[in-house]
Protein backbone atom coordinates (compact mmCIF):
# COMPACT_ATOMS: atom_id res chain seq x y z
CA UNK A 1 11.15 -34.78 -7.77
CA UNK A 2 7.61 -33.57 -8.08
CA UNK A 3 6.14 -31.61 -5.25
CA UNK A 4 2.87 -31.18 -4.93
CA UNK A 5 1.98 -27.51 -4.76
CA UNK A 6 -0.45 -27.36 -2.36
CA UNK A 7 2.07 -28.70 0.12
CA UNK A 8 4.93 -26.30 -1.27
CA UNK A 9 2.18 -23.55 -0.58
CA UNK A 10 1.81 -24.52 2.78
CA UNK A 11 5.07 -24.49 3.37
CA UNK A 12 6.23 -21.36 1.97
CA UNK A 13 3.17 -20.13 4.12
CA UNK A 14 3.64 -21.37 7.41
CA UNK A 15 7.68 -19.99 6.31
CA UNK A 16 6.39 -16.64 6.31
CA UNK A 17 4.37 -17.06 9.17
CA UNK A 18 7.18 -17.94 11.74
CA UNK A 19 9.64 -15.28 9.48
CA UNK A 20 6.96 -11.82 9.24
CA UNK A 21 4.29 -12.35 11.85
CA UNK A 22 2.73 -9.30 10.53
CA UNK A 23 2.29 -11.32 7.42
CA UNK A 24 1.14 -14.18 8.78
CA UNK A 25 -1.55 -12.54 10.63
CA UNK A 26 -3.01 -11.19 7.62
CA UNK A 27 -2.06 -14.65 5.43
CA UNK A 28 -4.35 -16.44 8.28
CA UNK A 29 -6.79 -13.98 7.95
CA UNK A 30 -7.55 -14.18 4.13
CA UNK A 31 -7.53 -17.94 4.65
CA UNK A 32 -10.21 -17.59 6.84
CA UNK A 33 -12.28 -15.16 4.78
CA UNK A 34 -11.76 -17.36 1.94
CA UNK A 35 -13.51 -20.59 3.56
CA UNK A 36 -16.16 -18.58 5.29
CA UNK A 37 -19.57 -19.86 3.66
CA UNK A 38 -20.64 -17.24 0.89
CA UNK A 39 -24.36 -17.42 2.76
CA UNK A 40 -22.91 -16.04 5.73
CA UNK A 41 -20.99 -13.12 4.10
CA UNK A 42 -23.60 -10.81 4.86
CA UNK A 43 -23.85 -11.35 8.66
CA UNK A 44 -20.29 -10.25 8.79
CA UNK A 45 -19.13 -9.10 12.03
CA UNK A 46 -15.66 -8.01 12.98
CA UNK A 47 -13.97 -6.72 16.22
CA UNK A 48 -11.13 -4.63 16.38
CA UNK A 49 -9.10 -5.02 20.19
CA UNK A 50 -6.45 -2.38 20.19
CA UNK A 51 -5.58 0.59 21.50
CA UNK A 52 -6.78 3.40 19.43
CA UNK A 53 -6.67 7.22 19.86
CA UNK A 54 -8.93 9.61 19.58
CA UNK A 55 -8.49 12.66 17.16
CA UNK A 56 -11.43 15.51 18.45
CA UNK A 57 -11.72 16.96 15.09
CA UNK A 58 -13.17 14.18 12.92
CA UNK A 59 -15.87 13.60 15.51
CA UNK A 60 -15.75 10.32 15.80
CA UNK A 61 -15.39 8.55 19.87
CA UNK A 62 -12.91 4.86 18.95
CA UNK A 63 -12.62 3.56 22.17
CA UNK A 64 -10.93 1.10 23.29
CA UNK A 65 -12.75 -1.51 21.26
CA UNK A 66 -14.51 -1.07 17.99
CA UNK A 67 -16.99 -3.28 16.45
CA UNK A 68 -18.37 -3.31 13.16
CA UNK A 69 -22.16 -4.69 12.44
CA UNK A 70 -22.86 -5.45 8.83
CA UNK A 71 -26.06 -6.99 9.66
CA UNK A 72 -29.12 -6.07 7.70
């Protein structure tokens, strides 16, 4: 009767996946950070594809796509 929890994890991952996509999204996404290669951390670059409005007072044009360049 012993599971091995790695497994159970993955399970009770991809669980939440199909049952929240929302979730899952953001479960996938940490996995992903988390087995990026340190080295590469600070040539980070991520791209946002959605729909965003713009407010006039804070100055600040979000078009349609925004990208962020950590680059040094």
């Amino acid at each position: 009767n012993r599971i091995d929890s790695k497994a159970l994890m993955a399970l009770t991952e991809r669980g939440t996946e199909l049952l929240i996509p929302i979730i899952g999204d953001r479960m996938k996404f940490i996995e992903a950070k988390e087995s990026f290669p340190k080295d590469m951390s600070n040539n980070v670059v991520i791209n946002v594809e959605e729909n965003v409005e713009d407010d006039p007072q804070d100055g600040v044009d979000m078009g349609e796509g925004t990208s962020v360049n950590t680059e040094p």
